[in-house]
PDB file of N, CA and C in Angstrom:
ATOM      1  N   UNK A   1     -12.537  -1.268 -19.778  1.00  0.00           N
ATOM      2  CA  UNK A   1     -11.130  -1.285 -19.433  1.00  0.00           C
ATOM      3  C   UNK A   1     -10.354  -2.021 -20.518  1.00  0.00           C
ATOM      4  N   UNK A   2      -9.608  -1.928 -20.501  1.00  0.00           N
ATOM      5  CA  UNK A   2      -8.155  -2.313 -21.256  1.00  0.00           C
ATOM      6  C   UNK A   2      -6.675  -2.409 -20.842  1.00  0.00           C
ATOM      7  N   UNK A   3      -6.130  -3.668 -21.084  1.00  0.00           N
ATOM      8  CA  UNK A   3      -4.833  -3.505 -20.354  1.00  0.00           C
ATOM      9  C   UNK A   3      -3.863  -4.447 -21.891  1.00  0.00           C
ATOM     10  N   UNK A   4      -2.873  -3.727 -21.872  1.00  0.00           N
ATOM     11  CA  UNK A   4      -2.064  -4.240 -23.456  1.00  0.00           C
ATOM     12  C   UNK A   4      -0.719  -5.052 -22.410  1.00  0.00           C
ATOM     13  N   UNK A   5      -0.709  -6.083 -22.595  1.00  0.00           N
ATOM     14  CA  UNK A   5       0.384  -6.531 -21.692  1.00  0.00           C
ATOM     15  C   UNK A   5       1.776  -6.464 -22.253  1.00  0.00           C
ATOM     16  N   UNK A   6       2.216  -6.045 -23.441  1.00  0.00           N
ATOM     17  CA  UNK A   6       2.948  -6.028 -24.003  1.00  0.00           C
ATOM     18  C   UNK A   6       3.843  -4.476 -23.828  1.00  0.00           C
ATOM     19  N   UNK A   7       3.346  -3.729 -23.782  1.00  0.00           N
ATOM     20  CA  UNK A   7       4.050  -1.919 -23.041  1.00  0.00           C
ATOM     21  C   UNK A   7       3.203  -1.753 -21.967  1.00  0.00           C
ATOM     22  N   UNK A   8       2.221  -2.306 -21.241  1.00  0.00           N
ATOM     23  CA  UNK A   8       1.871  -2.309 -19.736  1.00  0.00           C
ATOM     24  C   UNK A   8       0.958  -0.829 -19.663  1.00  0.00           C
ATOM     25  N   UNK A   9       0.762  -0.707 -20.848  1.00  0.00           N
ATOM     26  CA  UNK A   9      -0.598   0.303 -21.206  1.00  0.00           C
ATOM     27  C   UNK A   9      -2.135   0.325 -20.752  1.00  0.00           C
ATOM     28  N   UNK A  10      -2.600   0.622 -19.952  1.00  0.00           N
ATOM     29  CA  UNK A  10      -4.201   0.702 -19.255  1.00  0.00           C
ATOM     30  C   UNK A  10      -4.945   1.989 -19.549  1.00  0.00           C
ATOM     31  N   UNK A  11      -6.223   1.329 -20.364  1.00  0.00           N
ATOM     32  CA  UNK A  11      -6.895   2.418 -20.409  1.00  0.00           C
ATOM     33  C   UNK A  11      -8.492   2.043 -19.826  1.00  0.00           C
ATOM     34  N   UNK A  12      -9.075   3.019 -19.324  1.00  0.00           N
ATOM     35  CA  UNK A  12     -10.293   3.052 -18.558  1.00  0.00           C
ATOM     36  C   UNK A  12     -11.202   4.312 -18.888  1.00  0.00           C
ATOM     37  N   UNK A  13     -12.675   3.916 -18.890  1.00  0.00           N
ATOM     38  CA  UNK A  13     -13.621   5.308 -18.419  1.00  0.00           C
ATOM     39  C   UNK A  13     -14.527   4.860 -17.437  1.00  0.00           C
ATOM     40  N   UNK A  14     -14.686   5.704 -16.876  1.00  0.00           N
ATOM     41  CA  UNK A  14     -15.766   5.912 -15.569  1.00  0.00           C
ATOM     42  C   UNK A  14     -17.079   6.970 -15.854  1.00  0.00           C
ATOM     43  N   UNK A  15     -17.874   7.019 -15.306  1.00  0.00           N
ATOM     44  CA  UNK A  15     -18.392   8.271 -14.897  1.00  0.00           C
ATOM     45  C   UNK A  15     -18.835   8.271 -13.609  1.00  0.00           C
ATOM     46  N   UNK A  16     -18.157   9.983 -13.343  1.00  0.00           N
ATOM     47  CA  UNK A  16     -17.833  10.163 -11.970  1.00  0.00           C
ATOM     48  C   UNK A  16     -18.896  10.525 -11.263  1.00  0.00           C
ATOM     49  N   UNK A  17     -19.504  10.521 -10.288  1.00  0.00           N
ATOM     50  CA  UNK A  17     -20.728  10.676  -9.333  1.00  0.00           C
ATOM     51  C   UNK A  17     -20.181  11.231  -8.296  1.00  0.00           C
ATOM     52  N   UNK A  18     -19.913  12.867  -8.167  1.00  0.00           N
ATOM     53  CA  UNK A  18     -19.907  13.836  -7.313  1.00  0.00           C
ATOM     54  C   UNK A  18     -20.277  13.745  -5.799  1.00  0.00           C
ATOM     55  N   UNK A  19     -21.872  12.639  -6.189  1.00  0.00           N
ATOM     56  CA  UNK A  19     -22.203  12.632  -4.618  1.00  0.00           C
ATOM     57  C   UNK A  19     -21.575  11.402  -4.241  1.00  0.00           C
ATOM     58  N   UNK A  20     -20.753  10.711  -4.256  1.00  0.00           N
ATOM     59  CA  UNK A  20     -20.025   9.325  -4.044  1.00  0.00           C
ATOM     60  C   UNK A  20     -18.336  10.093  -3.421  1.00  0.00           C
ATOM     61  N   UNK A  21     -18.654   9.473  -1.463  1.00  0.00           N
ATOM     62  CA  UNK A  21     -17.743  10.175  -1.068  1.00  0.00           C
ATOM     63  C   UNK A  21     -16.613   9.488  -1.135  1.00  0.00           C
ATOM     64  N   UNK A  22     -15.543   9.194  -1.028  1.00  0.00           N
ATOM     65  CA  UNK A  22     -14.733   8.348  -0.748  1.00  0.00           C
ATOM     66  C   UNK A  22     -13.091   8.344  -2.211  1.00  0.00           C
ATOM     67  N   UNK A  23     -12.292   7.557  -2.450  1.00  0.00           N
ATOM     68  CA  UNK A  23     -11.083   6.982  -3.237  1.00  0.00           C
ATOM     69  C   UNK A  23     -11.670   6.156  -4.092  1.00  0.00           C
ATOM     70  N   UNK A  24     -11.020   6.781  -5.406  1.00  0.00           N
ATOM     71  CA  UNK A  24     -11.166   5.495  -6.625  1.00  0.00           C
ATOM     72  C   UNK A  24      -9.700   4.712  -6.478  1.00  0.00           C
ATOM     73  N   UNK A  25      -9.566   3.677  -6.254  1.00  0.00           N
ATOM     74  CA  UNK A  25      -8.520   2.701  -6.758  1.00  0.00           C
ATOM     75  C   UNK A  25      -8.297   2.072  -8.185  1.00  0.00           C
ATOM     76  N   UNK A  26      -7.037   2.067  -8.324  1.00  0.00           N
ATOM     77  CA  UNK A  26      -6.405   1.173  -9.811  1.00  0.00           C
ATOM     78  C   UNK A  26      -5.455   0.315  -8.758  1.00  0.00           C
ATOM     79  N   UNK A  27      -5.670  -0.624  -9.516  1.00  0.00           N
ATOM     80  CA  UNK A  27      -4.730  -1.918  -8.912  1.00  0.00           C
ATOM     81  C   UNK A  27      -3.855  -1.768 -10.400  1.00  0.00           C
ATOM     82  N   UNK A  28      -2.240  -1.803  -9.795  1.00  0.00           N
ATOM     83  CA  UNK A  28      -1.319  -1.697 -10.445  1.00  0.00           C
ATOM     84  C   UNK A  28      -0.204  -2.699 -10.238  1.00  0.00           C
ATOM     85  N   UNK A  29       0.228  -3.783 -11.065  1.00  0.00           N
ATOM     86  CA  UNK A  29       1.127  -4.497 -10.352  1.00  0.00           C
ATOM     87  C   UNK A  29       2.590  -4.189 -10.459  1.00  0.00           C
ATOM     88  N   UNK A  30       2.603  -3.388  -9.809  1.00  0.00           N
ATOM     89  CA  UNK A  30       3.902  -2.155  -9.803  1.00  0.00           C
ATOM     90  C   UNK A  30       5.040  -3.317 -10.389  1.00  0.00           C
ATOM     91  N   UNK A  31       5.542  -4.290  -9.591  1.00  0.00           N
ATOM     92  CA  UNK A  31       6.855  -4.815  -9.728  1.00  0.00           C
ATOM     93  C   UNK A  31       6.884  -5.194 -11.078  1.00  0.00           C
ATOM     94  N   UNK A  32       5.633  -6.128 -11.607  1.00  0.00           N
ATOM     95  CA  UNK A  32       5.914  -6.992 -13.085  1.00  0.00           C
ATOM     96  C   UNK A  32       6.118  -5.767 -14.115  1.00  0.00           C
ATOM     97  N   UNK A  33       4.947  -4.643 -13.740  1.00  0.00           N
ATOM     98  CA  UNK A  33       4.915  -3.671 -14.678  1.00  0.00           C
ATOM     99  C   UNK A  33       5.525  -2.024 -14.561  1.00  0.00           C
ATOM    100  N   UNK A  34       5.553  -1.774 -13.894  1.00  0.00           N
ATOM    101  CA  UNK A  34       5.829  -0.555 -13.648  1.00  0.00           C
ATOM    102  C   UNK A  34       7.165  -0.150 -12.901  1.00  0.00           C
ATOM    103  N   UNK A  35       7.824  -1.051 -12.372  1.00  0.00           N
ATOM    104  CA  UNK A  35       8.960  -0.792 -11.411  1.00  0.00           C
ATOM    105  C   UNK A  35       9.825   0.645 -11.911  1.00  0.00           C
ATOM    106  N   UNK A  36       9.578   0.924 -13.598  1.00  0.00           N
ATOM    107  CA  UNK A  36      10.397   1.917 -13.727  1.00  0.00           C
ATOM    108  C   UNK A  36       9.472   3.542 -14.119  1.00  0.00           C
ATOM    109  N   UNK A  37       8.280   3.135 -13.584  1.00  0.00           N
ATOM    110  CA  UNK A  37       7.765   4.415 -13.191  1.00  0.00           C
ATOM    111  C   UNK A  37       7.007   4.171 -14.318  1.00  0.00           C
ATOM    112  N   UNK A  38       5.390   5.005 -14.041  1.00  0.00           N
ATOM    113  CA  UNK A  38       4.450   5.368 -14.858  1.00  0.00           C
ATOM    114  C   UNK A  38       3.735   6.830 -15.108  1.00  0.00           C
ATOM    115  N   UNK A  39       3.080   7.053 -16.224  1.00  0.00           N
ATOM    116  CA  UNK A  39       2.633   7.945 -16.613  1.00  0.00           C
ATOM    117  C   UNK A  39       0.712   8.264 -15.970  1.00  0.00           C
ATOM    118  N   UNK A  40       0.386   9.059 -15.344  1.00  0.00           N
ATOM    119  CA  UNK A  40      -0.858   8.912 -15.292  1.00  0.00           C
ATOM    120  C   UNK A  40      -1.594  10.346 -15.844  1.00  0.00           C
ATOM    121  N   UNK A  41      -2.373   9.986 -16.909  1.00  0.00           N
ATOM    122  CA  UNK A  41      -3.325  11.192 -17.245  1.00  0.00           C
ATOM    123  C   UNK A  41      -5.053  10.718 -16.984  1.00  0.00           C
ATOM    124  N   UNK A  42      -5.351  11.692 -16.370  1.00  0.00           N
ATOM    125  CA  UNK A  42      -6.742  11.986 -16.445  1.00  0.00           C
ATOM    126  C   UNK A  42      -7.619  13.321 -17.322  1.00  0.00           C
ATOM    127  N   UNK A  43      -8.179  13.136 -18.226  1.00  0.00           N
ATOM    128  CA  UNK A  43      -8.997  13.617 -18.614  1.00  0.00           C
ATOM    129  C   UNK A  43     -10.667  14.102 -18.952  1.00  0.00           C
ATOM    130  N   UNK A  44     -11.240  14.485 -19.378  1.00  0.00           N
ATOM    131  CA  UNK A  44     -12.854  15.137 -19.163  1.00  0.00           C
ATOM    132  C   UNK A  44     -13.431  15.744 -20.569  1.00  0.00           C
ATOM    133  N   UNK A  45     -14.447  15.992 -20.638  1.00  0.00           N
ATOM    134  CA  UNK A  45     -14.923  16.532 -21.926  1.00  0.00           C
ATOM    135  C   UNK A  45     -15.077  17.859 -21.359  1.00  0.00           C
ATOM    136  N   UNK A  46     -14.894  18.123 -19.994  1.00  0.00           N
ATOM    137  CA  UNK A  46     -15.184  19.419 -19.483  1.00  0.00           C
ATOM    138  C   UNK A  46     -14.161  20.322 -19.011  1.00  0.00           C
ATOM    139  N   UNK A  47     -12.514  19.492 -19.203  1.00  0.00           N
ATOM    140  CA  UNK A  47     -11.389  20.201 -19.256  1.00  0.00           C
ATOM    141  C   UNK A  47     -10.659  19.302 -17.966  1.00  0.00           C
ATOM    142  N   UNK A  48      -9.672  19.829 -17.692  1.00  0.00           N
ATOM    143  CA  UNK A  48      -8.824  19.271 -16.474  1.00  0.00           C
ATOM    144  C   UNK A  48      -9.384  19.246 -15.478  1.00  0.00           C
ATOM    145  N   UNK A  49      -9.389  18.417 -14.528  1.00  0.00           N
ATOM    146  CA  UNK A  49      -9.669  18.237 -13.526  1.00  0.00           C
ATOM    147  C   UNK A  49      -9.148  17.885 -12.619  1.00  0.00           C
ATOM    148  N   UNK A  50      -8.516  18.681 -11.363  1.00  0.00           N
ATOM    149  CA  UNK A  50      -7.921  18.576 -10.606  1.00  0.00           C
ATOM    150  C   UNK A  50      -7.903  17.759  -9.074  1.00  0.00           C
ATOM    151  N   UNK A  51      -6.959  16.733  -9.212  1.00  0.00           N
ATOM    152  CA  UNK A  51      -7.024  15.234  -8.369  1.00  0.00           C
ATOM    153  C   UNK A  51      -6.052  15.590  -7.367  1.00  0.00           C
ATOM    154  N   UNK A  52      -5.899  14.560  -6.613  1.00  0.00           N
ATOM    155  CA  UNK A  52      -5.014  14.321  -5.802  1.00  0.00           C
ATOM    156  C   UNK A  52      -4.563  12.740  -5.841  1.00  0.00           C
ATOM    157  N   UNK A  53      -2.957  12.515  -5.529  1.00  0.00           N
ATOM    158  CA  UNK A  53      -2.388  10.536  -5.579  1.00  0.00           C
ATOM    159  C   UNK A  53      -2.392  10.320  -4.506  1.00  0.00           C
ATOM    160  N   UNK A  54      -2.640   8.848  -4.421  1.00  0.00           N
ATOM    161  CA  UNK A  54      -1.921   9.431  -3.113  1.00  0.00           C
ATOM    162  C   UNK A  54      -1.201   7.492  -2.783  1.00  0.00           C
ATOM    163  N   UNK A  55      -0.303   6.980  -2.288  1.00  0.00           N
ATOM    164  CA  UNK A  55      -0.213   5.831  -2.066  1.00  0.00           C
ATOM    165  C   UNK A  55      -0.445   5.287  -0.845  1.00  0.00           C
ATOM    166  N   UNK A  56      -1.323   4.604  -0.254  1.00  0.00           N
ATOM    167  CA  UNK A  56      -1.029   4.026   0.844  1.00  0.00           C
ATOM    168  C   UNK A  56      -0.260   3.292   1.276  1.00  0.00           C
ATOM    169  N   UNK A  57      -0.738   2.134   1.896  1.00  0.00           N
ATOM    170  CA  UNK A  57       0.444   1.106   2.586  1.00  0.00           C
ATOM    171  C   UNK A  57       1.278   0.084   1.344  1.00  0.00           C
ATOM    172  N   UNK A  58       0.527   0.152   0.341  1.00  0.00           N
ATOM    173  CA  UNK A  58       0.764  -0.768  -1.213  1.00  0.00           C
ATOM    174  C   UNK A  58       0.600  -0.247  -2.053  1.00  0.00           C
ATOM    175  N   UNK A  59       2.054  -0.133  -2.875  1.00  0.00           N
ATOM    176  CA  UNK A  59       2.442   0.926  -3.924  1.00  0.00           C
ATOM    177  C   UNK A  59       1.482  -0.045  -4.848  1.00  0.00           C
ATOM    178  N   UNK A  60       1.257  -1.187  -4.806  1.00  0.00           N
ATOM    179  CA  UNK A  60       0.075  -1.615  -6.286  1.00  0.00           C
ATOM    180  C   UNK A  60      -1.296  -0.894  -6.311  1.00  0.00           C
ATOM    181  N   UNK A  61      -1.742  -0.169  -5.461  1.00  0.00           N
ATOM    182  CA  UNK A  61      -3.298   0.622  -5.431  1.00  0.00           C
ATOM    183  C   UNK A  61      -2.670   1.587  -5.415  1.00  0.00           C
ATOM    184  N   UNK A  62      -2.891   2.689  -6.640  1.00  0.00           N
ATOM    185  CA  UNK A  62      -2.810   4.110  -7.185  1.00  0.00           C
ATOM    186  C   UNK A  62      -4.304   4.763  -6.180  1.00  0.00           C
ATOM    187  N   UNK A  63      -4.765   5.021  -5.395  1.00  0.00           N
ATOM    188  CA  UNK A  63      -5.943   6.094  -5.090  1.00  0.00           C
ATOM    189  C   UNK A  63      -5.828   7.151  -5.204  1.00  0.00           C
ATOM    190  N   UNK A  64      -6.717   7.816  -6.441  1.00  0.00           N
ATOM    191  CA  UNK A  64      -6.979   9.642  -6.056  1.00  0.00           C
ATOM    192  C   UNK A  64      -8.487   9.527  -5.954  1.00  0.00           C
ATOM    193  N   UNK A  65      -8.456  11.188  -5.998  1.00  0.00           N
ATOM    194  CA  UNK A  65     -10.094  11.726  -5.345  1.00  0.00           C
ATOM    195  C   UNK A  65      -9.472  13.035  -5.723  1.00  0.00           C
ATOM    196  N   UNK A  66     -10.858  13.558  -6.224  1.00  0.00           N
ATOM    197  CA  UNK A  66     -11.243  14.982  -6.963  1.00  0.00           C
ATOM    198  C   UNK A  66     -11.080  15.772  -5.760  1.00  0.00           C
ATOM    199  N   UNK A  67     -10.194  17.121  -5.655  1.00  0.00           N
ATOM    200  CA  UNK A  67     -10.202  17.826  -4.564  1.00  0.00           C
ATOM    201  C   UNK A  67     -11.110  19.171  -4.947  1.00  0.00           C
ATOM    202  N   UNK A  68     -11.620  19.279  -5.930  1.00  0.00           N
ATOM    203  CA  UNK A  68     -12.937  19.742  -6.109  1.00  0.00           C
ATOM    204  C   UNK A  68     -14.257  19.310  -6.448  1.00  0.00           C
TER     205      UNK A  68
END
């Protein structure tokens, strides 16, 4: 992980485990950093991959999950 505190830039890799049911979370501290909206890309060596956002009760946890 990586976080640049200076333009509020985060970068991350994972690898994803298909059989792992459930939400990935990013903790985001919306107010200090983001209040004026962010950019989110996900990418793959195997092409796009199609997610879902979703916010719950606290706009600081971003959760998606692969809807394929």
């Amino acid at each position: 992980m990586f976080f640049q505190t200076e333009n509020a830039s985060f970068k991350t890799a994972f690898t994803l485990e298909k059989s792992v049911a459930g939400l990935t979370e990013i903790y985001m501290n919306y107010d200090l950093f983001y209040d004026e909206g962010f950019k989110f890309v996900v990418s793959s060596p195997e092409g796009l991959l199609d997610y879902t956002i979703t916010y719950e009760n606290d706009k600081n946890y971003l959760s998606f999950a692969l809807t394929d």
